[in-house]
Protein backbone atom coordinates (compact mmCIF):
# COMPACT_ATOMS: atom_id res chain seq x y z
CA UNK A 1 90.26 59.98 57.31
CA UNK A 2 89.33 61.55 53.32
CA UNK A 3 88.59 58.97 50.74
CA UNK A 4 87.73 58.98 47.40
CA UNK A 5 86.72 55.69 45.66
CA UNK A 6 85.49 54.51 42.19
CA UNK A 7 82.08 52.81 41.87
CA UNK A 8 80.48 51.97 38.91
CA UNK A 9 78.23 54.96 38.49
CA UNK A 10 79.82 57.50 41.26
CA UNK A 11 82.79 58.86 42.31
CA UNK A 12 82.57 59.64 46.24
CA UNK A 13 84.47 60.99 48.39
CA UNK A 14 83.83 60.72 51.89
CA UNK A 15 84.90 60.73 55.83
CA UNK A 16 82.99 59.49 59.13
CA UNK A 17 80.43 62.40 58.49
CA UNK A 18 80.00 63.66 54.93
CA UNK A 19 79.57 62.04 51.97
CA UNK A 20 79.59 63.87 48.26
CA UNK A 21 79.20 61.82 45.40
CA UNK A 22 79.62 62.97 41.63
CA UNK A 23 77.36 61.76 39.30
CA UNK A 24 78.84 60.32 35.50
CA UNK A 25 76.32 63.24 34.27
CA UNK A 26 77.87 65.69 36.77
CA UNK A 27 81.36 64.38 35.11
CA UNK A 28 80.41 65.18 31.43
CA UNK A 29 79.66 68.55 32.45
CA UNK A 30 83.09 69.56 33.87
CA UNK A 31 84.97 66.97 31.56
CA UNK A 32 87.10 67.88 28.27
CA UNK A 33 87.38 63.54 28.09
CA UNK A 34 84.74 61.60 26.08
CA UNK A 35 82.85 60.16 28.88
CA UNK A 36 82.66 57.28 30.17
CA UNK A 37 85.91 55.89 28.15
CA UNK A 38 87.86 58.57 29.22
CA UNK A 39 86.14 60.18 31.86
CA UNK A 40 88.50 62.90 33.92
CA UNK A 41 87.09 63.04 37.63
CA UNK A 42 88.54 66.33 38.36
CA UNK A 43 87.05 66.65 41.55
CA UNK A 44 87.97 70.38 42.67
CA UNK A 45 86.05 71.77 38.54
CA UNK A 46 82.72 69.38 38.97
CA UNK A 47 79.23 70.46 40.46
CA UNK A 48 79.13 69.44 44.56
CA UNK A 49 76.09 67.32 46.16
CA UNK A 50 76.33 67.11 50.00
CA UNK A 51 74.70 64.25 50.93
CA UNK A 52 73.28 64.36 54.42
CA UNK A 53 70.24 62.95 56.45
CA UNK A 54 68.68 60.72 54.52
CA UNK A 55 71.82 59.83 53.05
CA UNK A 56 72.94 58.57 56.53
CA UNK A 57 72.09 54.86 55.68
CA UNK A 58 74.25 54.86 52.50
CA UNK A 59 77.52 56.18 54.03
CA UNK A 60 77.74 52.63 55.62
CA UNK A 61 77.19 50.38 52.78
CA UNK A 62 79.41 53.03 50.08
CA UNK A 63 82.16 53.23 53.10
CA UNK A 64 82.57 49.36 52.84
CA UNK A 65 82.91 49.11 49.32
CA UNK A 66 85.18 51.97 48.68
CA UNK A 67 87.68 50.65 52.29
CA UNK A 68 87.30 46.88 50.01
CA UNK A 69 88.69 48.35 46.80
CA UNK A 70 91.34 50.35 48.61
CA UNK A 71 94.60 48.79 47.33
CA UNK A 72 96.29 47.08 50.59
CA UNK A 73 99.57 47.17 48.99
CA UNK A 74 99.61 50.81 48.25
CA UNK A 75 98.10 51.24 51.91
CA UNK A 76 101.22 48.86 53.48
CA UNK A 77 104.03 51.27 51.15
CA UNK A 78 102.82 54.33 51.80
CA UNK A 79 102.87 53.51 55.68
CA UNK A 80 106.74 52.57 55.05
CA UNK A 81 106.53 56.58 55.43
CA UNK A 82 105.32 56.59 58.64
CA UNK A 83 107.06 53.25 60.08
CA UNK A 84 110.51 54.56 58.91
CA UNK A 85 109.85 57.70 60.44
CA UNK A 86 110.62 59.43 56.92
CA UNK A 87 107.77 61.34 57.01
CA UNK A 88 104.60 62.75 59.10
CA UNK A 89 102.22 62.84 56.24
CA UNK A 90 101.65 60.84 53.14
CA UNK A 91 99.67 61.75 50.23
CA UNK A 92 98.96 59.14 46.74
CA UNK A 93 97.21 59.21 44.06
CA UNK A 94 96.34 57.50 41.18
CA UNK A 95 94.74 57.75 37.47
CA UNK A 96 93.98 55.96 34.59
CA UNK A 97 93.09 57.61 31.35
CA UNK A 98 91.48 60.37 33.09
CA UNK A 99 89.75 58.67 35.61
CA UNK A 100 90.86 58.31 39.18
CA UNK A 101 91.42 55.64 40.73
CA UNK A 102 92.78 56.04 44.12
CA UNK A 103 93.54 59.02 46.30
CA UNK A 104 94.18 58.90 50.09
CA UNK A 105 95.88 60.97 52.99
CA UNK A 106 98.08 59.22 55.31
CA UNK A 107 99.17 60.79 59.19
CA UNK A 108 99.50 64.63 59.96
CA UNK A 109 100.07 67.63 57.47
CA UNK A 110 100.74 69.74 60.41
CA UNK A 111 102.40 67.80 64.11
CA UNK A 112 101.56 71.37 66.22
CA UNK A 113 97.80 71.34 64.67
CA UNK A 114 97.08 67.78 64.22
CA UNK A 115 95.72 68.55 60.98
CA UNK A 116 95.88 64.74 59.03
CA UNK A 117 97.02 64.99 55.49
CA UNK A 118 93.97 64.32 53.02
CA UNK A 119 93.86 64.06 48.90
CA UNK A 120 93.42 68.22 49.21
CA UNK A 121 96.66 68.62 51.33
CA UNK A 122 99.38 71.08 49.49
CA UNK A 123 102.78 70.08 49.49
CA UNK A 124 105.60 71.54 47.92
CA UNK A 125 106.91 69.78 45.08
CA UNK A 126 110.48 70.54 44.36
CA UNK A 127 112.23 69.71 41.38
CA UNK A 128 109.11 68.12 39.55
CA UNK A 129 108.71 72.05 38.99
CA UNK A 130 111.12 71.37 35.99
CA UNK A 131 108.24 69.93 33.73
CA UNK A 132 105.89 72.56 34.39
CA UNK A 133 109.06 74.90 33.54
CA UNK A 134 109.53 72.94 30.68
CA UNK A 135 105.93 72.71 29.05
CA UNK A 136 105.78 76.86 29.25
CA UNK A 137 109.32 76.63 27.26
CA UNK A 138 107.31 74.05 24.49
CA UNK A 139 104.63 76.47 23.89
CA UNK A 140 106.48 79.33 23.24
CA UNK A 141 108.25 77.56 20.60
CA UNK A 142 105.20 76.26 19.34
CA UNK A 143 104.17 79.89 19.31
CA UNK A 144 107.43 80.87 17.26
CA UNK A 145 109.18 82.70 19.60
CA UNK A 146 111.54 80.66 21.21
CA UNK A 147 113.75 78.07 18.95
CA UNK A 148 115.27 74.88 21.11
CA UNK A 149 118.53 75.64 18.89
CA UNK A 150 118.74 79.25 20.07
CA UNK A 151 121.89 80.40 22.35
CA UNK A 152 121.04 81.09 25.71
CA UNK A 153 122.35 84.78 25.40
CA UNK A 154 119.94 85.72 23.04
CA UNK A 155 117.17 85.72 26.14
CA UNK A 156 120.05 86.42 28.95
CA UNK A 157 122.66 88.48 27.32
CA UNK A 158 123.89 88.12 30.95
CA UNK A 159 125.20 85.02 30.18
CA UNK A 160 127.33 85.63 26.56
CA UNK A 161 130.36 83.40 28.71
CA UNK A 162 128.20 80.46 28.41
CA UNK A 163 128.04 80.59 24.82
CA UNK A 164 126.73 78.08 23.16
CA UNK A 165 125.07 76.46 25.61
CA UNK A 166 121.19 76.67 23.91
CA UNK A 167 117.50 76.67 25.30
CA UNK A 168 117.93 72.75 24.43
CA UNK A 169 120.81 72.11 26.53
CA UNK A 170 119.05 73.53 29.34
CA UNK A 171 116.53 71.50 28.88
CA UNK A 172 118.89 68.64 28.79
CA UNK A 173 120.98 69.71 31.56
CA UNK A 174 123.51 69.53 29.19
CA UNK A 175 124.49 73.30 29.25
CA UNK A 176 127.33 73.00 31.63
CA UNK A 177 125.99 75.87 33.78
CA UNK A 178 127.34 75.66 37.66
CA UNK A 179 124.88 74.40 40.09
CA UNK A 180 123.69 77.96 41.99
CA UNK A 181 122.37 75.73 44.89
CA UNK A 182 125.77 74.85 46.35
CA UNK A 183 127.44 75.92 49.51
CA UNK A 184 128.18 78.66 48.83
CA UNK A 185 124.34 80.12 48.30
CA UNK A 186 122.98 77.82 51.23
CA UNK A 187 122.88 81.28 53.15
CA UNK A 188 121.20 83.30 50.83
CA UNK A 189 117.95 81.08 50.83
CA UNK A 190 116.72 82.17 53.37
CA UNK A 191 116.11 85.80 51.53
CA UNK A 192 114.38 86.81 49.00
CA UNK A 193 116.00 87.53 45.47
CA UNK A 194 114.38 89.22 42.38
CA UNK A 195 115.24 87.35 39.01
CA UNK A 196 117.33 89.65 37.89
CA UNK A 197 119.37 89.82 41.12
CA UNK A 198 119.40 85.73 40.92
CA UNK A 199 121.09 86.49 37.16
CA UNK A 200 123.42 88.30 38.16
CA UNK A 201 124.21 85.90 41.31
CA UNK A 202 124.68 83.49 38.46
CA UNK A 203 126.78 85.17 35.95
CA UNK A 204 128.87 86.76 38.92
CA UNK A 205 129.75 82.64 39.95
CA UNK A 206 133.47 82.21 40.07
CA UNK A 207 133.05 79.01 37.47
CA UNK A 208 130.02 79.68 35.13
CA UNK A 209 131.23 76.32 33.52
CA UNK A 210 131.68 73.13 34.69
CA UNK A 211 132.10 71.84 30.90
CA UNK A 212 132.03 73.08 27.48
CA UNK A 213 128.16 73.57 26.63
CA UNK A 214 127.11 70.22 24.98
CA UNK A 215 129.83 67.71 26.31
CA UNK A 216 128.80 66.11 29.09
CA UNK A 217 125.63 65.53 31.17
CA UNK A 218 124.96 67.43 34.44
CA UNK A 219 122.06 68.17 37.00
CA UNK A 220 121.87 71.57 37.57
CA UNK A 221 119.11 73.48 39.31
CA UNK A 222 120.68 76.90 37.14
CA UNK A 223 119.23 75.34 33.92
CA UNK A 224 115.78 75.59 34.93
CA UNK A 225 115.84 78.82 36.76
CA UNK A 226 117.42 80.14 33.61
CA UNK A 227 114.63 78.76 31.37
CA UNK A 228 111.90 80.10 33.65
CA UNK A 229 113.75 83.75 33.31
CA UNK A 230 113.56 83.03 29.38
CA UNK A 231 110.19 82.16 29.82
CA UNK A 232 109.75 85.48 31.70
CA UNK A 233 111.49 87.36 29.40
CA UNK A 234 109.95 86.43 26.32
CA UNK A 235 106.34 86.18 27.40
CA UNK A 236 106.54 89.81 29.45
CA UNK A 237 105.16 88.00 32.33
CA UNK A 238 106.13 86.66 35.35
CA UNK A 239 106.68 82.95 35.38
CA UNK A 240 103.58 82.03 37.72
CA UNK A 241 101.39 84.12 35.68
CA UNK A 242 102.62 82.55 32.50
CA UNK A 243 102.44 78.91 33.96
CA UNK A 244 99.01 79.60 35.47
CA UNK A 245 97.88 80.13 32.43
CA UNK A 246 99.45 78.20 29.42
CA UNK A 247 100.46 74.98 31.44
CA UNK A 248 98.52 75.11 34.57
CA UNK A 249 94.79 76.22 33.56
CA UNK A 250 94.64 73.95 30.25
CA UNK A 251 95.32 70.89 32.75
CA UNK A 252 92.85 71.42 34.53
CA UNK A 253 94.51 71.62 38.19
CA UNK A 254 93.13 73.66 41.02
CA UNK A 255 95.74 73.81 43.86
CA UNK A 256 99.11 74.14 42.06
CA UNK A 257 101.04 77.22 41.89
CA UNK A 258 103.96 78.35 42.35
CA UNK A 259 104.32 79.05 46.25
CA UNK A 260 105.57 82.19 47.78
CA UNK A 261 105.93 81.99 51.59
CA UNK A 262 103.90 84.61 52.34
CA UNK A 263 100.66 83.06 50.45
CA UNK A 264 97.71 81.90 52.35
CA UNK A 265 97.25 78.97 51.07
CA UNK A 266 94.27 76.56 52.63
CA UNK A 267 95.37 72.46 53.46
CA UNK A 268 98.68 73.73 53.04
CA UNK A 269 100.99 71.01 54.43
CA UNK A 270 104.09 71.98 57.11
CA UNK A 271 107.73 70.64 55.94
CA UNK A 272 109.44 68.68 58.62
CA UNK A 273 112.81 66.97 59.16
CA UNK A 274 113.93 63.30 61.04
CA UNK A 275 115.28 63.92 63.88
CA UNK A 276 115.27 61.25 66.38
CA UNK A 277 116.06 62.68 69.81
CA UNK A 278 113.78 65.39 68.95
CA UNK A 279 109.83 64.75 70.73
CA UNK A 280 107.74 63.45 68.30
CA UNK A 281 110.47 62.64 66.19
CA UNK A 282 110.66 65.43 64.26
CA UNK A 283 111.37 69.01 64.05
CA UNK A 284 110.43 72.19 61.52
CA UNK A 285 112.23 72.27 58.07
CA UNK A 286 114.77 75.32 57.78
CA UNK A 287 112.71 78.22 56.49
CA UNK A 288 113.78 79.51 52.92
CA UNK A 289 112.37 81.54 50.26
CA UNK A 290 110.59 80.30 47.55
CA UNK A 291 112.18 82.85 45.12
CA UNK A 292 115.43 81.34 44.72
CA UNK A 293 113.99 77.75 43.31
CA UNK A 294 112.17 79.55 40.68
CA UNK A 295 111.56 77.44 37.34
CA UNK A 296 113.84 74.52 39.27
CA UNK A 297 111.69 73.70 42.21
CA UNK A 298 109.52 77.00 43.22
CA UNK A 299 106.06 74.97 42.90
CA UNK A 300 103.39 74.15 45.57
CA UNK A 301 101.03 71.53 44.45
CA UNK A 302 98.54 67.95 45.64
CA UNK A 303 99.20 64.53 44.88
CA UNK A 304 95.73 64.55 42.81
CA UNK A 305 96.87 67.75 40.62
CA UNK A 306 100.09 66.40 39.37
CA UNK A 307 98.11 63.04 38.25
CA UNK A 308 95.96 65.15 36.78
CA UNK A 309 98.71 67.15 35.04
CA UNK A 310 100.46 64.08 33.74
CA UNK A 311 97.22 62.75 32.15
CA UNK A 312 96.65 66.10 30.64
CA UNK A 313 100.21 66.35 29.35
CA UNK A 314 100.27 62.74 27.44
CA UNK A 315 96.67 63.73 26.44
CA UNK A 316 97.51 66.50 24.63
CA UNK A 317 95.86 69.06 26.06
CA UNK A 318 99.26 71.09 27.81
CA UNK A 319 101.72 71.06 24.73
CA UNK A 320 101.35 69.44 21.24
CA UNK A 321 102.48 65.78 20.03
CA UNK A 322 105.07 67.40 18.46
CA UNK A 323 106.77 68.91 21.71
CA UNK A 324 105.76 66.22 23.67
CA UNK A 325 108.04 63.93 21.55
CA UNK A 326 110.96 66.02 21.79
CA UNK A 327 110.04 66.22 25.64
CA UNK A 328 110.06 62.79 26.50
CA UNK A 329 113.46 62.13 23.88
CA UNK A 330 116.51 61.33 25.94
CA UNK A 331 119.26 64.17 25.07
CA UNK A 332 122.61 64.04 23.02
CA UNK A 333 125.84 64.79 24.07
CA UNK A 334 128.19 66.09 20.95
CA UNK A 335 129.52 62.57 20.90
CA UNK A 336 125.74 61.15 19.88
CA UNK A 337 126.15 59.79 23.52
CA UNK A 338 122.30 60.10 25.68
CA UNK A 339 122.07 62.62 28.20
CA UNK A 340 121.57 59.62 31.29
CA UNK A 341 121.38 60.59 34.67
CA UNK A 342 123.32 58.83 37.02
CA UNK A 343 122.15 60.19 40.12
CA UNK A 344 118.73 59.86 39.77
CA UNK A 345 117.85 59.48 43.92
CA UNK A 346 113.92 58.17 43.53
CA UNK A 347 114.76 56.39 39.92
CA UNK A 348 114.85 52.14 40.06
CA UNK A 349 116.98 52.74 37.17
CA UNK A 350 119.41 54.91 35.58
CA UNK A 351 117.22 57.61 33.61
CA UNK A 352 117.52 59.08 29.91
CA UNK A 353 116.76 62.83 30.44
CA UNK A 354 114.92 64.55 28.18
CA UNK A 355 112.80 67.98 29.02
CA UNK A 356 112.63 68.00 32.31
CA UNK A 357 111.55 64.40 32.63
CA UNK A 358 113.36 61.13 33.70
CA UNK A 359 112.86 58.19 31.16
CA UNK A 360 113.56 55.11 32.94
CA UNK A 361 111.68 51.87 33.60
CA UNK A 362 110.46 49.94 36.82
CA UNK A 363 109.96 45.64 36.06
CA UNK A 364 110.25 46.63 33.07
CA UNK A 365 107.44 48.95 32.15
CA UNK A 366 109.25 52.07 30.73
CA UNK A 367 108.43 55.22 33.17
CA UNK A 368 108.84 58.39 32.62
CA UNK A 369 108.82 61.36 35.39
CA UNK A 370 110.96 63.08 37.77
CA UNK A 371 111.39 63.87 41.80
CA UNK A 372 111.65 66.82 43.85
CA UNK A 373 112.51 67.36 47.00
CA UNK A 374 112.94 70.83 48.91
CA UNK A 375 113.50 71.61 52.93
CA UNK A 376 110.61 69.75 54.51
CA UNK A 377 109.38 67.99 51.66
CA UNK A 378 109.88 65.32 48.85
CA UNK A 379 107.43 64.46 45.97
CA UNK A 380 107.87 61.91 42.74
CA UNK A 381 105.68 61.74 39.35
CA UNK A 382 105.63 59.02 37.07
CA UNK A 383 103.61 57.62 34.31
CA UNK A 384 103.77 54.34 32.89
CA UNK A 385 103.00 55.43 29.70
CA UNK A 386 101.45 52.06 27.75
CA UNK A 387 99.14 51.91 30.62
CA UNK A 388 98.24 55.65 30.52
CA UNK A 389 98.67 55.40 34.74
CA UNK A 390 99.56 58.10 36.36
CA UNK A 391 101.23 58.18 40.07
CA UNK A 392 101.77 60.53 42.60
CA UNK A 393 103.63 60.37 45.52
CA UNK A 394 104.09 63.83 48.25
CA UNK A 395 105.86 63.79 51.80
CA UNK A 396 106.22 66.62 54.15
CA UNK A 397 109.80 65.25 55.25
CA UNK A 398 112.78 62.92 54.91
CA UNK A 399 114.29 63.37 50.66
CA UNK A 400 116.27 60.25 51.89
CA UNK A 401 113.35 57.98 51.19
CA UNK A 402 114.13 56.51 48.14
CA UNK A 403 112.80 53.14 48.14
CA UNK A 404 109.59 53.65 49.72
CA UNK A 405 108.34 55.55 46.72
CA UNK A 406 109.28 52.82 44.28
CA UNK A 407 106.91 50.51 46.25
CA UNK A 408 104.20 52.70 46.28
CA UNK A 409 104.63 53.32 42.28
CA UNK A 410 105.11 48.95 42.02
CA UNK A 411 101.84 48.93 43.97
CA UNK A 412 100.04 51.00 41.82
CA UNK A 413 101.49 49.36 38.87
CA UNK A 414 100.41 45.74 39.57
CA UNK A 415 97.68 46.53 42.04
CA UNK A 416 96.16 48.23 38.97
CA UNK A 417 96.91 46.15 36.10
CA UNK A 418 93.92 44.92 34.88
CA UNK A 419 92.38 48.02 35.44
CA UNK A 420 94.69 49.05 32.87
């Protein structure tokens, strides 16, 4: 079992054997933060000291005190996981203002391997791809070249029937654009599709419209592939390229991406599904392509980076105040109605939705983040954003498990509350 725990000088990270601690002077020199008030421990960008032999007589003694200020509570939900047979492998994390303050691994990223699941352990993420998708979108109209106000068509002339459905409304999920993930595509995931053959899927769709653009609220997975072609489209680059580096690099993560199944990618977790009379308990997730999710759910990513991303992203340092405002701003239906989502599977409440982020509340501290889930996996983000604290949540398995996220994220929250 991986650690990582929060002393008073160090931040250490450690298992039976090894033990590397990062110095607050190692910190400034990797940080963007002030440090020490707002620190950012990014483990994966800081300079590494093994500590070995004669360290031998410290592991003990730093072993005890990090296993004493592990949260039980977090330790009991994220084991709800386990117990409920949701999921092989857990993965949490938590941060404050920069500064971790919690990351642990919980049972097996692979069953076949035994490999356990450890704060590095790669997941895929699912739908919480629509804020990354969504923060390349806010920097291209910072840039000029994309207005929230402009029709759809004017990036995807494919799509002229869907005028006027606008950038906005697809950030809103107010567009009205039919779902592309329903039955009838379920057999094409497991093949891969260009972007331009996935437009033309989705302009060829018997209903393009499920409601005049504007009117009405609606999940829909085509919104965000459609942004991430726009994003494509208007930046000349691919979308991983242009994520990697506009969204991805300024936050400072280190294992997120958006996944292709033919990457190598090291600690990469192994999606699974319950299945009771199976041995074990489990068998494999259905294989698919990761080209189909595109901008809606095609990214790969640890529990650790997407704290790190939300801290980055409320920090400033992914899009400006300006767009992060109009981000986290519930949408409006032509009625002057919010855009609320009723359906929101890992929400304690009914959500506002602005870009590609759920604004809801849990006991009463408003939250504000979003879920994914994809075959074998299940992830949820959320910041409680007047305590800057910033949780993470990633499963290889069951998307059923609603409520044992909500008490890892009400663990965090009061476990952590006068940290905070």
């Amino acid at each position: 079992m991986r650690m990582i725990c929060l002393t008073e000088n160090y931040i250490c990270s450690f298992n039976e054997i090894t033990l590397v601690i990062f110095s607050r002077e190692e910190m400034k020199l990797a940080s963007p933060f002030p440090v020490p008030g707002e620190a950012r421990t990014t483990i994966d960008l800081v300079r590494r000291r093994l500590v070995q032999g004669t360290a031998a007589a410290f592991v003990g003694a730093t072993a005890r005190e990090a296993t004493a200020a592990a949260p039980e509570r977090i330790d009991t939900a994220a084991r709800l996981f386990l117990s409920g047979a949701h999921a092989p492998g857990v993965s949490v994390a938590v941060m404050h203002a920069g500064r971790f303050l919690f990351a642990k691994g919980y049972g097996s990223a692979n069953l076949e391997t035994g490999t356990p699941v450890t704060p590095q352990t790669v997941f895929r993420a699912g739908s919480i791809t629509k804020m990354f998708t969504a923060s390349a979108i806010m920097r291209l109209v910072e840039r000029g070249k994309v207005r929230l106000d402009d029709q759809v068509s004017k990036f995807v002339p494919e799509l002229v029937k869907a005028d006027p459905a606008t950038v906005q409304m697809l950030l809103n999920h107010t567009s009205g654009l039919h779902p592309y993930t329903d039955e009838q595509f379920g057999r094409e995931t497991r093949s891969a599709h260009t972007p331009q053959q996935m437009v033309d899927y989705i302009a060829a769709q018997a209903r393009l419209l499920d409601f005049p653009p504007g009117t009405a609220y609606a999940y829909s997975n085509t919104n965000f592939y459609i942004a991430g072609v726009i994003v494509a489209r208007v930046s000349g680059q691919p979308l991983g390229e242009f994520l990697a580096a506009n969204v991805i690099a300024p936050a400072g993560l280190a294992a997120t991406a958006l996944d292709h199944e033919q990457d190598v990618v090291p600690h990469r977790a192994s999606g699974y599904v319950s299945a009771p009379r199976a041995p074990g308990g489990y068998r494999n997730a259905d294989f698919i392509s990761m080209d189909p999710p595109g901008g809606a759910g095609q990214l790969r990513s640890t529990a650790s980076d997407l704290v790190r991303f939300h801290q980055a992203l409320f920090a400033g340092r992914v899009v400006s105040a300006a767009s992060l405002a109009a981000m986290t701003t519930p949408g409006r239906l032509a009625d002057g109605q919010l855009s609320i989502r009723e359906d929101a599977p890992l929400s304690q409440t009914k959500p506002g939705y602005g870009f590609g982020l759920e604004l809801g509340s849990l006991d009463g501290e408003p939250t504000v983040g979003h879920g994914g889930a994809i075959p074998g996996f299940t992830a949820y983000l959320v910041t409680f954003p007047r305590r800057h604290l910033s949780v993470a949540t990633m499963i290889n398995g069951d998307p059923t498990a609603g409520e044992p996220f909500i008490d890892v994220e009400r663990a965090a929250l009061h476990r952590f509350a006068t940290a905070t």
